[in-house]
Protein backbone atom coordinates (compact mmCIF):
# COMPACT_ATOMS: atom_id res chain seq x y z
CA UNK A 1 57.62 -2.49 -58.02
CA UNK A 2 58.82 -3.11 -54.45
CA UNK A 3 56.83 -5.71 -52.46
CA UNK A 4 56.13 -4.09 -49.15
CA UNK A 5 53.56 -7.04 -47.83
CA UNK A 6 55.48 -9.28 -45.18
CA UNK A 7 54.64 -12.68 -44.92
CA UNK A 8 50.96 -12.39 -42.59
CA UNK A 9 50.31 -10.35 -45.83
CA UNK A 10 49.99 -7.04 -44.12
CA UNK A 11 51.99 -3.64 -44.98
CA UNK A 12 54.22 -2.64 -42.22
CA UNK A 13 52.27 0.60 -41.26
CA UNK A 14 49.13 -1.65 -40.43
CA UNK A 15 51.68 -3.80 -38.42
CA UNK A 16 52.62 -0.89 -36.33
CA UNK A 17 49.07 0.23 -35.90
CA UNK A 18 47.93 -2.91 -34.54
CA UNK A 19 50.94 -2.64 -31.83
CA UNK A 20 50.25 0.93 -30.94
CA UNK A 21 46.57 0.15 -30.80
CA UNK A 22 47.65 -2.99 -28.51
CA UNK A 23 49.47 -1.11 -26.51
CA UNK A 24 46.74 1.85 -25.65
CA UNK A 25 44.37 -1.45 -24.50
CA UNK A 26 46.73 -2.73 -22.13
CA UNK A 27 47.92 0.84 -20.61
CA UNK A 28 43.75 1.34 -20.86
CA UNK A 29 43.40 -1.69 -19.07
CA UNK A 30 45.80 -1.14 -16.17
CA UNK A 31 44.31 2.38 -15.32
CA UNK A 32 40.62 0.37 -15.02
CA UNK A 33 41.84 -2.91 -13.01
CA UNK A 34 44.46 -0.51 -10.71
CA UNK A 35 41.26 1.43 -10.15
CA UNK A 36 39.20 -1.19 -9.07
CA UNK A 37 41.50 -2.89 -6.75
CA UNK A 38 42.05 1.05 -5.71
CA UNK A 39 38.18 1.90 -4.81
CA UNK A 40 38.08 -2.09 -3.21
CA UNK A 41 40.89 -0.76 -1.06
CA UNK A 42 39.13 2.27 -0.32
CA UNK A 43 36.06 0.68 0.84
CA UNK A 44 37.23 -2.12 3.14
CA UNK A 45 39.30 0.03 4.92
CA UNK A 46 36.13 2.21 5.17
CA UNK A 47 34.54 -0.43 6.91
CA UNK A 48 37.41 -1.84 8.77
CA UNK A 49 37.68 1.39 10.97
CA UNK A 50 34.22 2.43 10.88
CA UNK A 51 32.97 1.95 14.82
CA UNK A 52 30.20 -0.87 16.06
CA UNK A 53 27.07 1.08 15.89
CA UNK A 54 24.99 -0.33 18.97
CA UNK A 55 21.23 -2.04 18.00
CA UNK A 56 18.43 0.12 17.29
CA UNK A 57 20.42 3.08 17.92
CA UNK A 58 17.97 6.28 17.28
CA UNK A 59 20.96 9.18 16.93
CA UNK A 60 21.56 9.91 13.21
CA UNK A 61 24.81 11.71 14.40
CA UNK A 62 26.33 8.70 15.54
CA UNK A 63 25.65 6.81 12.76
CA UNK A 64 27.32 10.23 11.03
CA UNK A 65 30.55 9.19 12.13
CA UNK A 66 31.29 6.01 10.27
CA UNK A 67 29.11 7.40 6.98
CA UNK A 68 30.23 10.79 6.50
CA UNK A 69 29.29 11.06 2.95
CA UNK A 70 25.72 9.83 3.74
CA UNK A 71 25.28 11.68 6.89
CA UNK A 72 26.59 15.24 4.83
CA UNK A 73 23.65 14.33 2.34
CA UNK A 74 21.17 13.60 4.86
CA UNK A 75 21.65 17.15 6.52
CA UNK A 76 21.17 18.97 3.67
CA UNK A 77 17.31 17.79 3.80
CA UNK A 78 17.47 21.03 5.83
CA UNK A 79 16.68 23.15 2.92
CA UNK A 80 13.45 23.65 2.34
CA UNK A 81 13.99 25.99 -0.47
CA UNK A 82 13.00 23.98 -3.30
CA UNK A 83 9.43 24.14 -4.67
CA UNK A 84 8.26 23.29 -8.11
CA UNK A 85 4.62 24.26 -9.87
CA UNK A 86 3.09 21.74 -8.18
CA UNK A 87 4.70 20.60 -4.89
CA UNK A 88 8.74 20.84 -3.42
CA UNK A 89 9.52 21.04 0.33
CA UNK A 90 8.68 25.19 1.12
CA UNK A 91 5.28 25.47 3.19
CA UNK A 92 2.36 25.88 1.80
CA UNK A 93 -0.94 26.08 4.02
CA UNK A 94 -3.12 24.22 1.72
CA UNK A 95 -6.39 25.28 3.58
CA UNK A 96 -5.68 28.73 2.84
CA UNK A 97 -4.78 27.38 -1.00
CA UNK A 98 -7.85 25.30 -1.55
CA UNK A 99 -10.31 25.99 1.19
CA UNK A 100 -13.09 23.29 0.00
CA UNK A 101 -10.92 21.33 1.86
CA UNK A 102 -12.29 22.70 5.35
CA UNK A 103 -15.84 21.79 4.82
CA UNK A 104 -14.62 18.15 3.55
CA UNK A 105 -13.15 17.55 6.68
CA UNK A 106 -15.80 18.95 8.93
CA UNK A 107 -15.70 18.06 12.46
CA UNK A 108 -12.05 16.35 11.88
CA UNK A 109 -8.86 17.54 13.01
CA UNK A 110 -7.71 18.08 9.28
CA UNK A 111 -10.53 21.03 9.35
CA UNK A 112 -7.86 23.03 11.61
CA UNK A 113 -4.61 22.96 9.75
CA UNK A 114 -3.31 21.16 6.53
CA UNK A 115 0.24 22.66 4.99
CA UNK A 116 2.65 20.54 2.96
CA UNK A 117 5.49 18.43 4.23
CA UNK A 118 8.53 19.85 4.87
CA UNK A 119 10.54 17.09 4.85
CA UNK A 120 12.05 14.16 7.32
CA UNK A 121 14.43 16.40 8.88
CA UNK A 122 10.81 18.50 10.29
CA UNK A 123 8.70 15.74 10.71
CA UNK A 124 9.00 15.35 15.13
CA UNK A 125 9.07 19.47 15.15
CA UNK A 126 5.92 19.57 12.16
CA UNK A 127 3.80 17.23 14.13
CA UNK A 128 4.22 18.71 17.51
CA UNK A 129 2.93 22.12 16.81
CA UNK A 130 0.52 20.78 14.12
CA UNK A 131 -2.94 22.04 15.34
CA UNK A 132 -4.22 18.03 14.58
CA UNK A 133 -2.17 17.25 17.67
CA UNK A 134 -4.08 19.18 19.76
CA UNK A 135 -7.19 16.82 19.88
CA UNK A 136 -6.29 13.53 22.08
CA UNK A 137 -3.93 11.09 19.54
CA UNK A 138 -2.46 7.46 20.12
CA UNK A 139 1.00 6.65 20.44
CA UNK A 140 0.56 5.22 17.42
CA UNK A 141 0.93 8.61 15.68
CA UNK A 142 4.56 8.44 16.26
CA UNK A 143 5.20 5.85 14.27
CA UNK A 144 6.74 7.20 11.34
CA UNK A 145 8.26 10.02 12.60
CA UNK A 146 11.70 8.57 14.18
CA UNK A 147 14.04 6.38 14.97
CA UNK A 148 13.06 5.82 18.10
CA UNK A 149 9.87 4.36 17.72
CA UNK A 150 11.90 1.11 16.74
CA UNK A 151 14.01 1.31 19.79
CA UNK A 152 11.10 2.04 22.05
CA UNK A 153 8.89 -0.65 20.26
CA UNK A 154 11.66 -3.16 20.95
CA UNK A 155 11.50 -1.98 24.59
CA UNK A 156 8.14 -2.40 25.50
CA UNK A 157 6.53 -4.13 22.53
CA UNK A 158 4.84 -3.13 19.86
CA UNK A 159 1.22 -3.41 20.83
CA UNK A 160 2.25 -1.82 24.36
CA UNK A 161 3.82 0.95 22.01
CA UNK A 162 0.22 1.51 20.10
CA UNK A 163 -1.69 1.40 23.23
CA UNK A 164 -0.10 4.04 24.43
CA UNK A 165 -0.46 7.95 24.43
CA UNK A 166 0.55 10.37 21.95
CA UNK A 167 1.30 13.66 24.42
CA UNK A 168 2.80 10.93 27.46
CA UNK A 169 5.63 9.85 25.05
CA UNK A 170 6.98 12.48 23.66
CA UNK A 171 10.17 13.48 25.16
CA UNK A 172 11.45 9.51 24.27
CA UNK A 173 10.45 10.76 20.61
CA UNK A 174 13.22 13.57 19.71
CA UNK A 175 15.44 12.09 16.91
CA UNK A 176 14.34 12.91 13.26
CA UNK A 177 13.66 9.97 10.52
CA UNK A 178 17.03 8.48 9.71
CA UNK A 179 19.43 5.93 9.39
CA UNK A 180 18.22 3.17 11.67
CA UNK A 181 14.24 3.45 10.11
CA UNK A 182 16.12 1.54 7.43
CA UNK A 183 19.44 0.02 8.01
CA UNK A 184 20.83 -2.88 9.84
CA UNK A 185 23.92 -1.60 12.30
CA UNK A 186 26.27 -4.43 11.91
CA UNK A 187 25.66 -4.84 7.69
CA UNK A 188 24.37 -1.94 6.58
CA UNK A 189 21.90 -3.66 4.57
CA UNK A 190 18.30 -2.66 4.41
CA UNK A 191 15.94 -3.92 6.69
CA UNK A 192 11.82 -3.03 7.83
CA UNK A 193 11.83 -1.82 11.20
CA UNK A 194 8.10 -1.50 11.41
CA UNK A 195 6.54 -4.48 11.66
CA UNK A 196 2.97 -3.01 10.30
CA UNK A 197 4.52 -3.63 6.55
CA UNK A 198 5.70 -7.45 7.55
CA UNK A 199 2.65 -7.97 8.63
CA UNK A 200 0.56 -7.36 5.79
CA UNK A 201 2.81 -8.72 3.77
CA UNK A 202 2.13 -12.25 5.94
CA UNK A 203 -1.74 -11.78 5.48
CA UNK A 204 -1.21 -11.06 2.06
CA UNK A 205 0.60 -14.93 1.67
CA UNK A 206 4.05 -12.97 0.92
CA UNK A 207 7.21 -13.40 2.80
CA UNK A 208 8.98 -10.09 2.74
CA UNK A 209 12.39 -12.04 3.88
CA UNK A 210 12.61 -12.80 0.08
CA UNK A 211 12.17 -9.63 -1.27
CA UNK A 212 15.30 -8.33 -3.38
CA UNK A 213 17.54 -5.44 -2.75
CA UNK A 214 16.39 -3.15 -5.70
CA UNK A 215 12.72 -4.52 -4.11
CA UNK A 216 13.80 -2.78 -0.62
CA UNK A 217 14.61 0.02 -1.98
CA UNK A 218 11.29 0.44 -2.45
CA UNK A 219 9.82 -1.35 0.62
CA UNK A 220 11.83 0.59 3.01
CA UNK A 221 10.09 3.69 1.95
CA UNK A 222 6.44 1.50 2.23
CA UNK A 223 6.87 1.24 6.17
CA UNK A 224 5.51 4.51 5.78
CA UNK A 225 4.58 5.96 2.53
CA UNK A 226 1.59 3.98 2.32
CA UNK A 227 -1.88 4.22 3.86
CA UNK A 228 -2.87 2.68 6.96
CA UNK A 229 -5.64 2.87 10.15
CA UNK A 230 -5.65 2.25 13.78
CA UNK A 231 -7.66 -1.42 14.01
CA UNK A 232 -9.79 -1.76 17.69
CA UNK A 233 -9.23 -0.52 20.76
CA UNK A 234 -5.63 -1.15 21.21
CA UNK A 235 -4.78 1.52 18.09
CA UNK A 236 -2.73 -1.12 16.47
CA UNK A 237 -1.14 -0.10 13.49
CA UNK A 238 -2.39 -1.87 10.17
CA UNK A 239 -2.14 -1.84 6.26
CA UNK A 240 -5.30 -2.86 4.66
CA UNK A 241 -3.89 -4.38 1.65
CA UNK A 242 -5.56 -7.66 1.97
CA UNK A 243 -7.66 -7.31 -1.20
CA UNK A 244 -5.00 -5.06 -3.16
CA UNK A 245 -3.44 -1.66 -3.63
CA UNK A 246 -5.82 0.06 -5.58
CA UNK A 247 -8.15 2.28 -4.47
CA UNK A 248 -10.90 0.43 -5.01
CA UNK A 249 -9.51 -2.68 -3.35
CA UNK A 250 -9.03 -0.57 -0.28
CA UNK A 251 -12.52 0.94 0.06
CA UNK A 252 -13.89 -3.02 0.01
CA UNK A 253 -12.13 -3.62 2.59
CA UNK A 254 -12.62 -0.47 4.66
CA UNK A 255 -17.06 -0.93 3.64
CA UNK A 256 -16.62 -5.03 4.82
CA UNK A 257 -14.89 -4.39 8.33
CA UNK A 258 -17.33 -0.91 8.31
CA UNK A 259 -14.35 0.91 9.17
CA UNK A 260 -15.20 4.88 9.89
CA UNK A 261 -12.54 7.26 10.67
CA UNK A 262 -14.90 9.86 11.74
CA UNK A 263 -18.41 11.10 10.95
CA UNK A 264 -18.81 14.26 9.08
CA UNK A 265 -20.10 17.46 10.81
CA UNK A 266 -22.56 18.15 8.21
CA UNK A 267 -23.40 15.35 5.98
CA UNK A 268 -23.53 13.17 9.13
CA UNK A 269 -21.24 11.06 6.71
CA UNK A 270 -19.11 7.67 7.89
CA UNK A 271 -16.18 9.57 6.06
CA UNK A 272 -12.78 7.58 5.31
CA UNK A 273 -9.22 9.46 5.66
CA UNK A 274 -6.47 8.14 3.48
CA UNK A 275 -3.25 8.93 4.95
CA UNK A 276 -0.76 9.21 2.21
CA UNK A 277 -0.87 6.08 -0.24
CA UNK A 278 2.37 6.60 -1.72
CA UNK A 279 3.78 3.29 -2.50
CA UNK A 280 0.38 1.93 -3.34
CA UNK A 281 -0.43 4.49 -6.20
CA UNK A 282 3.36 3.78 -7.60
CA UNK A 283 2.45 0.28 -7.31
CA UNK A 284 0.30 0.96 -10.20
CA UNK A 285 2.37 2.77 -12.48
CA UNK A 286 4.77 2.18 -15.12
CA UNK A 287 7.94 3.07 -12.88
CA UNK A 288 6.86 0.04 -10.64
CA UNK A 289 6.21 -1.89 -13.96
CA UNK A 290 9.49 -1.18 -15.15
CA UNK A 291 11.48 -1.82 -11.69
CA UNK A 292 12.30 1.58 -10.85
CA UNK A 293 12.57 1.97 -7.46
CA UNK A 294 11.53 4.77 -5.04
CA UNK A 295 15.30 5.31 -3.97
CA UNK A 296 16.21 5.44 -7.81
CA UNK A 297 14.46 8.39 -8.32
CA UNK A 298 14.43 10.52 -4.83
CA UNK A 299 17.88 8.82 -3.67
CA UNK A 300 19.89 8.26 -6.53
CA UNK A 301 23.49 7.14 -6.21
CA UNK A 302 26.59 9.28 -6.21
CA UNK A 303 30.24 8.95 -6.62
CA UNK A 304 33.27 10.59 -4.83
CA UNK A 305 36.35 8.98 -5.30
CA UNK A 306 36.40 5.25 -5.13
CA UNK A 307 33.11 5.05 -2.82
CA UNK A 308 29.67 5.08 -4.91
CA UNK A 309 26.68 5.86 -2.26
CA UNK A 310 23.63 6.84 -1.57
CA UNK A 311 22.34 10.29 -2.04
CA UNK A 312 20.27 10.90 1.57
CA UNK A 313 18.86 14.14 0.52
CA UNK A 314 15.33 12.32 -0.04
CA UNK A 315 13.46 15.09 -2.08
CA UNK A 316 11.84 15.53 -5.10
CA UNK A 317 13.42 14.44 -8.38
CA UNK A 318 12.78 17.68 -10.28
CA UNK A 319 15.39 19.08 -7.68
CA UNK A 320 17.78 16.64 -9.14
CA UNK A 321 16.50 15.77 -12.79
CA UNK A 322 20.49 15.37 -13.69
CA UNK A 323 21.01 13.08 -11.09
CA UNK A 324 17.81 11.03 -11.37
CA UNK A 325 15.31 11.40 -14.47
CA UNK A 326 18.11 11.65 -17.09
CA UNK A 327 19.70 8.34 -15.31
CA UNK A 328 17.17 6.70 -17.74
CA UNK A 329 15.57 9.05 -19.67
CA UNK A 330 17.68 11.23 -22.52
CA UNK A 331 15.44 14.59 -22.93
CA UNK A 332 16.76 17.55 -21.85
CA UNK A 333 15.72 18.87 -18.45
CA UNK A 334 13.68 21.84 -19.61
CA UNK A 335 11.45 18.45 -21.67
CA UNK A 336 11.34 16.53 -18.35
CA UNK A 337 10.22 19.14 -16.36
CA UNK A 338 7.53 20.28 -18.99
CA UNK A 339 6.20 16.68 -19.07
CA UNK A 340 5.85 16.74 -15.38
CA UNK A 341 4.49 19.26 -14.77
CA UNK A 342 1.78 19.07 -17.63
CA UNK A 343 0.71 15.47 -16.04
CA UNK A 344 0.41 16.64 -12.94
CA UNK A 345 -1.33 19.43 -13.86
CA UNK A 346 -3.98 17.72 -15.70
CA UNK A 347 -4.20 15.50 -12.35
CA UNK A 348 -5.02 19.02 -10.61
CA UNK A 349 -7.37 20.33 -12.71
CA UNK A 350 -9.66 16.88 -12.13
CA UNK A 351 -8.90 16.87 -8.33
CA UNK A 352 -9.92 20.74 -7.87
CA UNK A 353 -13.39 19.93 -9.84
CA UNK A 354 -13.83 17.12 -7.16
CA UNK A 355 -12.96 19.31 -4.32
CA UNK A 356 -15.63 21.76 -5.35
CA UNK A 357 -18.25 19.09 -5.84
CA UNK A 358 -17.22 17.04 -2.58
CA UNK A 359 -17.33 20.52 -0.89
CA UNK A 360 -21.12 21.30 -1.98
CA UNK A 361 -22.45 17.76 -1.60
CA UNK A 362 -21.73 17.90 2.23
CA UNK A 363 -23.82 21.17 2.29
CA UNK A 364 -26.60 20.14 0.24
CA UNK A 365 -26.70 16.88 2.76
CA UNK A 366 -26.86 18.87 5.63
CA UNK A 367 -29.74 20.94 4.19
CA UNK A 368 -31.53 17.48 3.16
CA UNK A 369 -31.20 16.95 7.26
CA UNK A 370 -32.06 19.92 8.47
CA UNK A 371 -35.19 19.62 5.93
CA UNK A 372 -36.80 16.18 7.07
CA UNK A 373 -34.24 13.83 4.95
CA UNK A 374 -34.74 9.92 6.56
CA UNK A 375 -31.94 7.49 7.46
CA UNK A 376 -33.46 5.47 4.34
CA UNK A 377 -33.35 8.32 2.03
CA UNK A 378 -30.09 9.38 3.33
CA UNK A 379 -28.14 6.25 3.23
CA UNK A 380 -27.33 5.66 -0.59
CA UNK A 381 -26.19 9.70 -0.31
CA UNK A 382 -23.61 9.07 2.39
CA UNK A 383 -22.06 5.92 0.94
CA UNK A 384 -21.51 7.37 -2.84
CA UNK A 385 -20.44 10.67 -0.62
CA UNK A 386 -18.08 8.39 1.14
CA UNK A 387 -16.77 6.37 -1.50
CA UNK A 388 -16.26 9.70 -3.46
CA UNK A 389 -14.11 11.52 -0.88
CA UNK A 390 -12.21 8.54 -0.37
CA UNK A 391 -11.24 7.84 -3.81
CA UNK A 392 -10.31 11.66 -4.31
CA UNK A 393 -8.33 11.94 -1.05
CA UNK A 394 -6.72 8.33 -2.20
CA UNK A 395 -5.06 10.50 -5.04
CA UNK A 396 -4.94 14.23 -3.29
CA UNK A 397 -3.10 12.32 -0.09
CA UNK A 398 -0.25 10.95 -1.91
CA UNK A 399 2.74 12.90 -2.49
CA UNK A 400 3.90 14.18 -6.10
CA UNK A 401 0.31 15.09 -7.15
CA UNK A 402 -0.55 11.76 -9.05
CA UNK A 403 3.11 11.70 -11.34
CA UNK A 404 3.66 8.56 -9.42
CA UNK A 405 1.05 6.40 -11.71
CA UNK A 406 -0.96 9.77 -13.65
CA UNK A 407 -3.11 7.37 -15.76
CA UNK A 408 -4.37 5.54 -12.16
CA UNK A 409 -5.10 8.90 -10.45
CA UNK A 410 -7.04 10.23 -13.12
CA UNK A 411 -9.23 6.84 -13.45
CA UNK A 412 -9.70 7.38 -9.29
CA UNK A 413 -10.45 11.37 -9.92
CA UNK A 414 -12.80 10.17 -12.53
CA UNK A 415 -14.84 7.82 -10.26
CA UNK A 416 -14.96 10.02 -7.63
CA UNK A 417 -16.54 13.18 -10.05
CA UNK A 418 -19.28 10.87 -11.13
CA UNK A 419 -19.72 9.39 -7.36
CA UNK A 420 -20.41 12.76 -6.44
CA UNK A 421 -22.59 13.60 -8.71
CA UNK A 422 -24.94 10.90 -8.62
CA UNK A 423 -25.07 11.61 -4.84
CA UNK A 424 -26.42 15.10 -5.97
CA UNK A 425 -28.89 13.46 -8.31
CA UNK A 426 -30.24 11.67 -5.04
CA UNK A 427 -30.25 14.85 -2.85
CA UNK A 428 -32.30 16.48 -5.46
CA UNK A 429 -34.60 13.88 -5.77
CA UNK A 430 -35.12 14.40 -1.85
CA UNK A 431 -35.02 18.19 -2.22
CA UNK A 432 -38.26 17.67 -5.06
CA UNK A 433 -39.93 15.41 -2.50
CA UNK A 434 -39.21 17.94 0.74
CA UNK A 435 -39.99 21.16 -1.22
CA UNK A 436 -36.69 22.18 -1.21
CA UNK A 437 -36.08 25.21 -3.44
CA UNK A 438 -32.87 24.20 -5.81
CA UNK A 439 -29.84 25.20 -6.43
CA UNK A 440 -29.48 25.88 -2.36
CA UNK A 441 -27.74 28.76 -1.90
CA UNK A 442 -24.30 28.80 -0.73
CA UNK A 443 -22.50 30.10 2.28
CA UNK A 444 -19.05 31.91 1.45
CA UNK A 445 -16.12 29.72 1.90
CA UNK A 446 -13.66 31.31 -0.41
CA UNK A 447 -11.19 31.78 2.24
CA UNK A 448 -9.72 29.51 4.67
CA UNK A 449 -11.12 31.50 7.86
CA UNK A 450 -14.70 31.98 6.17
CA UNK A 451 -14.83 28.06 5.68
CA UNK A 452 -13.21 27.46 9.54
CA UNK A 453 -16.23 29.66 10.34
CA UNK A 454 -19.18 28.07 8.91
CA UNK A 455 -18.31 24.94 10.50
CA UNK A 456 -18.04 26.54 13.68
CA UNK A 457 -14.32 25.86 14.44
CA UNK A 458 -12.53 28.50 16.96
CA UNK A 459 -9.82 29.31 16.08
CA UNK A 460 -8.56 32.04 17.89
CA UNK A 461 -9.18 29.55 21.05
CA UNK A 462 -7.37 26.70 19.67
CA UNK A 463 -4.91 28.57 18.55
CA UNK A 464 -4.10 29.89 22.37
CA UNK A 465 -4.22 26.32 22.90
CA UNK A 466 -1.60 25.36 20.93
CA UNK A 467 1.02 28.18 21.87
CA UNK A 468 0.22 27.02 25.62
CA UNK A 469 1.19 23.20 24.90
CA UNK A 470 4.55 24.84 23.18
CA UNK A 471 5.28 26.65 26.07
CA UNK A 472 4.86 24.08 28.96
CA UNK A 473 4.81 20.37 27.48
CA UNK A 474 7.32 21.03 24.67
CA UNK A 475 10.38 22.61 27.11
CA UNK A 476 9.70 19.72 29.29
CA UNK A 477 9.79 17.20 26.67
CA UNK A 478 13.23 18.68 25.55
CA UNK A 479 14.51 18.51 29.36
CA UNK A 480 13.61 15.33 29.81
CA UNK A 481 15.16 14.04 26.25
CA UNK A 482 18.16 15.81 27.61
CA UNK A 483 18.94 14.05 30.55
CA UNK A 484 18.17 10.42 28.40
CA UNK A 485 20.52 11.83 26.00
CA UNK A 486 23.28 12.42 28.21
CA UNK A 487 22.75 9.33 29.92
CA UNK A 488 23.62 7.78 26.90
CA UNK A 489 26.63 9.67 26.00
CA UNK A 490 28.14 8.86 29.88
């Protein structure tokens, strides 16, 4: 028989495998390094002709013109057509939706007009013709909603910036959320441009400085997405983290400083408003636990060509569950959706039972007033009627109805519902004592405009109002942002 081993002791047709097989690796090989050194190319001559980008400059357009593929991205946060089962960008009026909500916020400006956010692009233009804005507001209220907040805070100062007034302002307030909220000019890196978040990070023992760039991802979003209040007379912007994130953490500090953001029209209630505690309810969930940051999931990275970036259409993720749930997770997108929107529908069903509870407790309170009720008997009422409303509106606040940490906002949900009703407990015990005949019967506030009326709002009148602020202050904010503009440009 014919020997056809060679001396290694292997047939020829595994010899000529192993050199074909060589051969693919290196060819494979020089395609992957010729494509590196390619997109390296590719992105320092991006940068080498990109133009300086002056500090603290407000214009997104301008910072358009060395980022193309960002600034493309960022526009498209025009849309507003996307809305899921339980949120998206499209307006929704949520007084009209759920309109418990206008006797919880009796004799606040919340009472008046409540729809969802459309979005960065629409936050200046949302906030001007918001109905809040018609009561009296600090310049601090401007805070979050552009660019030039930085550039104006830098300017005069930041506690000069605070003290100052919402409606005298505006015109120096005309370029929507953007690049330069969160990126350096001359690096491009990420960087907090207001100094509320720094500063709670001090009093909290942290140095911010330190934090990593996956961290910043996250903390960028934090200058805003959080909740916050206007300490003393000077309006000045703070975080009160100094116990912790949770919910509970942040009512003992509210109850120690006796912090009251209004008092309710018929409880007589200190009442507490959260804001919108975004980053502090992920804090407690298992994206947080796991690293995942905010930009991962509502900015997730694209490719074109050699350049990986950004994607600056900030939105939901269920927009983009290709793009940023299926990153990590390997169910199909019909399953991802599905298990979204089954947690955050268990999160609504507890928050509507609280609404409807928090909605009847102020009522019954008033009656307990208006039937003899003391201060004494009164004041264990309005503090569990305080806490209770804060720890639902610490969940209902927050943006992606409680997906961001769903075992957390149920817990909060849960306190709240039992706050509530020993509250009620108490008010009946006074109702026993004052001869009150129970249950009280209820006014109609099924609709939005039958709730606006029992607490005696007027809204035809404030509605006038409001179209008579659009058509004198809001032209002559535009003229004057005009002639700054082109300033500027010459």
């Amino acid at each position: 028989m014919e020997n056809t081993m060679n001396k290694s002791g292997r047939t020829p047709w595994m010899n000529w495998m192993i050199f074909f097989l060589t051969v693919v690796v290196v060819f494979v090989l020089g395609i992957f390094a010729a494509s590196i050194l390619e997109r390296r190319t590719e992105s320092k001559l991006y940068f080498q002709t990109a133009k300086a980008i002056p500090d603290w400059e407000p214009r997104n357009e301008v910072w358009g013109r060395n980022f193309p593929r960002e600034y493309e991205t960022y526009l498209s946060t025009l849309d507003t057509g996307f809305q899921s089962p339980h949120g998206g960008s499209a307006v929704v009026d949520y007084l009209e939706k759920y309109p418990e909500l206008v006797v919880m916020w009796a004799g606040y400006a919340f009472s008046r007009e409540y729809n969802q956010g459309r979005g960065h692009y629409y936050a200046i233009k949302d906030v001007r013709e918001s109905l809040r804005t018609d009561v009296p507001q600090p310049a601090t209220c401007w805070t979050c909603k552009s660019p030039d907040v930085p550039r104006l805070m830098e300017q005069i100062g930041v506690a000069e910036f605070y003290k100052g007034k919402w409606s005298e302002i505006g015109h120096e307030v005309v370029n929507n959320i953007g690049c330069q909220d969160c990126h350096d000019p001359k690096t491009m890196n990420l960087r907090i441009t207001r100094p509320a978040l720094v500063e709670a990070y001090q009093r909290m023992g942290k140095d911010i400085k330190k934090a990593t760039h996956q961290e910043m991802r996250s903390l960028v979003c934090a200058q805003c997405h959080v909740e916050y209040y206007f300490k003393g007379k000077g309006k000045y912007l703070t975080f009160p983290w100094d116990k912790g994130f949770s919910a509970d953490d942040m009512e003992a500090y509210y109850d120690e400083i006796e912090h009251v953001d209004w008092v309710h029209k018929l409880s007589k209630t200190p009442m507490l408003k959260a804001q919108h505690p975004d980053f502090e309810l992920y804090m407690t969930g298992v994206h947080a636990d796991r690293g995942v940051a905010c930009a991962d999931c509502h900015m997730p990275y694209k490719r074109e060509g050699g350049m990986k970036f950004t994607d600056h259409k900030i939105q939901s993720p269920l927009a983009n569950i290709s793009g940023s749930c299926q990153v990590c997770h390997r169910e199909s997108e019909a399953k991802l959706m599905a298990n979204v929107v089954e947690r955050q529908g268990k999160v609504e069903e507890l928050r509507r039972l609280a609404e409807k509870n928090l909605a009847r407790v102020h009522i019954e309170a008033k009656t307990a007033w208006d039937n003899g009720a003391t201060e004494a008997e009164m004041k264990p009422v309005l503090q569990l009627i305080r806490h209770a409303q804060w720890r639902w509106d610490w969940v209902a606040a927050a943006n992606g109805l409680g997906f961001h940490s769903p075992v957390e906002s149920l817990r909060v949900l849960g306190t709240s519902i039992q706050k509530v009703q020993e509250a009620r407990i108490l008010l009946t015990e006074i109702f026993v004592r004052k001869g009150v005949k129970t249950p009280i019967d209820m006014p109609d506030i099924s609709t939005k405009l039958k709730a606006q009326k029992f607490i005696g709002l007027e809204m035809p009148e404030l509605l006038k109002k409001k179209r008579e602020f659009l058509t004198t202050a809001v032209p002559e904010w535009t003229r004057k942002a005009a002639e700054r503009e082109s300033k500027l440009k010459n």
